[in-house]
C-alpha atoms as a PDB file:
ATOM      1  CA  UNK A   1     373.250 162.727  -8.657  1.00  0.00           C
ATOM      2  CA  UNK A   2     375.492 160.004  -8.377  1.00  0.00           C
ATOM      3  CA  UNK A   3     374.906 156.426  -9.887  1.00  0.00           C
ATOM      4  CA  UNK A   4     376.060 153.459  -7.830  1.00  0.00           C
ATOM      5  CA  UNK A   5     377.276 150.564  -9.831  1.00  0.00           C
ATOM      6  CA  UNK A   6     377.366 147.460  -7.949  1.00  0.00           C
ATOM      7  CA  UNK A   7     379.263 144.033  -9.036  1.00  0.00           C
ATOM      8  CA  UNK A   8     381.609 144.546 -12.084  1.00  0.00           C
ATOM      9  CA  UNK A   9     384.604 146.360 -11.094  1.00  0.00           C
ATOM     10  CA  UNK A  10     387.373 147.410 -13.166  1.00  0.00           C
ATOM     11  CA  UNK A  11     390.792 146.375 -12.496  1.00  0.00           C
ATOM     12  CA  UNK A  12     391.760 149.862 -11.411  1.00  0.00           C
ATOM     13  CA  UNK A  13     389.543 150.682  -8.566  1.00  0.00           C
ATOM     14  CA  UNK A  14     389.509 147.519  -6.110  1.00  0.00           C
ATOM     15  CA  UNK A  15     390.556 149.710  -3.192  1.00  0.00           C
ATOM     16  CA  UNK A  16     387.534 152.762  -3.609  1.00  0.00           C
ATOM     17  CA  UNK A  17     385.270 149.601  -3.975  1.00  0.00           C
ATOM     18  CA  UNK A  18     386.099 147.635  -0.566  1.00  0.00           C
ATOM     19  CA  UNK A  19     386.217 150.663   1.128  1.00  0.00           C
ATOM     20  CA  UNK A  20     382.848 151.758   0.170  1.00  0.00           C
ATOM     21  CA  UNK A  21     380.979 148.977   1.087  1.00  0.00           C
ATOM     22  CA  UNK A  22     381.183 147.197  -2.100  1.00  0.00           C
ATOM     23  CA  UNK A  23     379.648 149.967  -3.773  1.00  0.00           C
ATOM     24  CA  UNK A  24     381.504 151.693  -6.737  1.00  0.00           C
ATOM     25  CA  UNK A  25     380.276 155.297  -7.010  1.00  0.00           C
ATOM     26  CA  UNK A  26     380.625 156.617 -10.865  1.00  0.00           C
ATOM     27  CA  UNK A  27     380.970 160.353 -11.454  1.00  0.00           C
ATOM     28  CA  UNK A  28     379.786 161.654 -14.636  1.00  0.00           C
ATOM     29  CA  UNK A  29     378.227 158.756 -15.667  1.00  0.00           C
ATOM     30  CA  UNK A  30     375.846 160.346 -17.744  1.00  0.00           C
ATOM     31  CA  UNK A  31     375.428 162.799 -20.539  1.00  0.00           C
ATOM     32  CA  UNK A  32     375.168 166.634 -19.240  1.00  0.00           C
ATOM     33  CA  UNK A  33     372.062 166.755 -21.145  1.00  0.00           C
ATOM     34  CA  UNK A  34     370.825 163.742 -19.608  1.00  0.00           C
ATOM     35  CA  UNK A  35     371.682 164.615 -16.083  1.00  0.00           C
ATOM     36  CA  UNK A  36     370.009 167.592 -16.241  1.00  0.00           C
ATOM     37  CA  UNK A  37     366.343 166.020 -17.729  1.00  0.00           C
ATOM     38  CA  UNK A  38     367.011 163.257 -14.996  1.00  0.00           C
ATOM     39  CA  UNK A  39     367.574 165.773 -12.157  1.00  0.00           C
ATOM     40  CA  UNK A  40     364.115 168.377 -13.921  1.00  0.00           C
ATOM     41  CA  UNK A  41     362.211 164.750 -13.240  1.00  0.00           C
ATOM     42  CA  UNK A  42     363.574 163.719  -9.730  1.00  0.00           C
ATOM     43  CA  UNK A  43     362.563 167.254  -8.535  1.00  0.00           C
ATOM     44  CA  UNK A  44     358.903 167.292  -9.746  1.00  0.00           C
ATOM     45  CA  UNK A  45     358.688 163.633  -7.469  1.00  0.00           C
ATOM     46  CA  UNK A  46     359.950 165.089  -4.303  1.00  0.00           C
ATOM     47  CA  UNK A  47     356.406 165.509  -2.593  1.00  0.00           C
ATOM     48  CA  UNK A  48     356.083 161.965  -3.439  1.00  0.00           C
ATOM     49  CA  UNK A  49     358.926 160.186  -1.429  1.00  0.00           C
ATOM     50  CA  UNK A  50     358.439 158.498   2.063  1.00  0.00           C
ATOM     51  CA  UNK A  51     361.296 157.337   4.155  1.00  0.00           C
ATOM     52  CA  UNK A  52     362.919 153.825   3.708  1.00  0.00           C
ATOM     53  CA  UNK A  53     361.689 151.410   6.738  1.00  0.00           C
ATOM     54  CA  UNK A  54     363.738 148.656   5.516  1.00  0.00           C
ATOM     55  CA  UNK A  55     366.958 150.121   4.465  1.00  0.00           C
ATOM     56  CA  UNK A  56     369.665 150.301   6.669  1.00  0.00           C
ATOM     57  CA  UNK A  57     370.648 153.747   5.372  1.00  0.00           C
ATOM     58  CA  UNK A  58     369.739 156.386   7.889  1.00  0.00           C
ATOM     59  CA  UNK A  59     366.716 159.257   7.167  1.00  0.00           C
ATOM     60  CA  UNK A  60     367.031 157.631   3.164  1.00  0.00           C
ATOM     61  CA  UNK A  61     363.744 158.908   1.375  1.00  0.00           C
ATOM     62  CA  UNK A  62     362.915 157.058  -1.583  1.00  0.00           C
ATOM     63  CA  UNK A  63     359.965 156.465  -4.177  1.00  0.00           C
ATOM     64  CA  UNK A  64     359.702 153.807  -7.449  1.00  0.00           C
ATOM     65  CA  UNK A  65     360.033 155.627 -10.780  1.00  0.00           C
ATOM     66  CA  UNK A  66     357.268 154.889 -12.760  1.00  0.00           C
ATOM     67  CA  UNK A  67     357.997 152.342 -15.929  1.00  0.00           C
ATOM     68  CA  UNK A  68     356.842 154.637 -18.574  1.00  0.00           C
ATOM     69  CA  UNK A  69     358.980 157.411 -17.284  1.00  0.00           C
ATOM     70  CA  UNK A  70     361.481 159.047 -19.124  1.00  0.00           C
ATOM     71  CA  UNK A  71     364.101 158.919 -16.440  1.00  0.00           C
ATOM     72  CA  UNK A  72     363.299 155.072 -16.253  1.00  0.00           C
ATOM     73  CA  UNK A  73     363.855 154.782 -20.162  1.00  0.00           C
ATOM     74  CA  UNK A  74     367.172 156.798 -19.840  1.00  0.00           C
ATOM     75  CA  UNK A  75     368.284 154.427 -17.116  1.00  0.00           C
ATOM     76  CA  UNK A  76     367.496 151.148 -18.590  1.00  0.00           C
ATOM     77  CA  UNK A  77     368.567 151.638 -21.799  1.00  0.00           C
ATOM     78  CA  UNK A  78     371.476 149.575 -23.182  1.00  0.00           C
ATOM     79  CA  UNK A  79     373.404 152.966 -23.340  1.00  0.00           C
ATOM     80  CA  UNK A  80     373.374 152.447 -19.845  1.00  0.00           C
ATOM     81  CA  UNK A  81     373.933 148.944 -19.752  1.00  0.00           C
ATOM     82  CA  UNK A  82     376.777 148.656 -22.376  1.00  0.00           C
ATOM     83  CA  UNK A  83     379.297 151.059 -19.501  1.00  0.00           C
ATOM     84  CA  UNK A  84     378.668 149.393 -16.810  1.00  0.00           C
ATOM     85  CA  UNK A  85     379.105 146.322 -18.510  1.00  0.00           C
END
């Protein structure tokens, strides 16, 4: 699983932003240990996620994560916020 970062881009990758869209695409953002309760929670919701209508992605499926959820928690936490800050 990849996390997109959008806005705040470091000096050094200008270039891979433009050229994806204005998306910057982070690899290893995470702990291992976090990826891997992230990914365990993503599978158990994949009977649970419809197609996008309004995204101009093609065949994207998507679902909210619930609030209380602990991939929620791990993703909104100022761990989280304080790199891509």
């Amino acid at each position: 699983m990849l996390l997109a970062v959008l806005a705040l881009v470091a000096h050094s990758a200008p270039t891979a932003f433009v050229s994806n869209g204005g998306v910057l695409y982070r690899e290893r953002f995470l702990s291992p240990a976090d990826f891997e309760a992230i990914r365990r929670e993503c599978r158990t919701l994949r009977g649970g996620m419809r197609a996008e209508k309004d995204s101009i992605a093609l065949r994207r499926m998507g679902l909210c994560l619930d609030r209380r959820s602990h991939t929620h928690a791990m993703l909104m936490s100022e761990a989280v916020a304080s790199r891509i800050a």
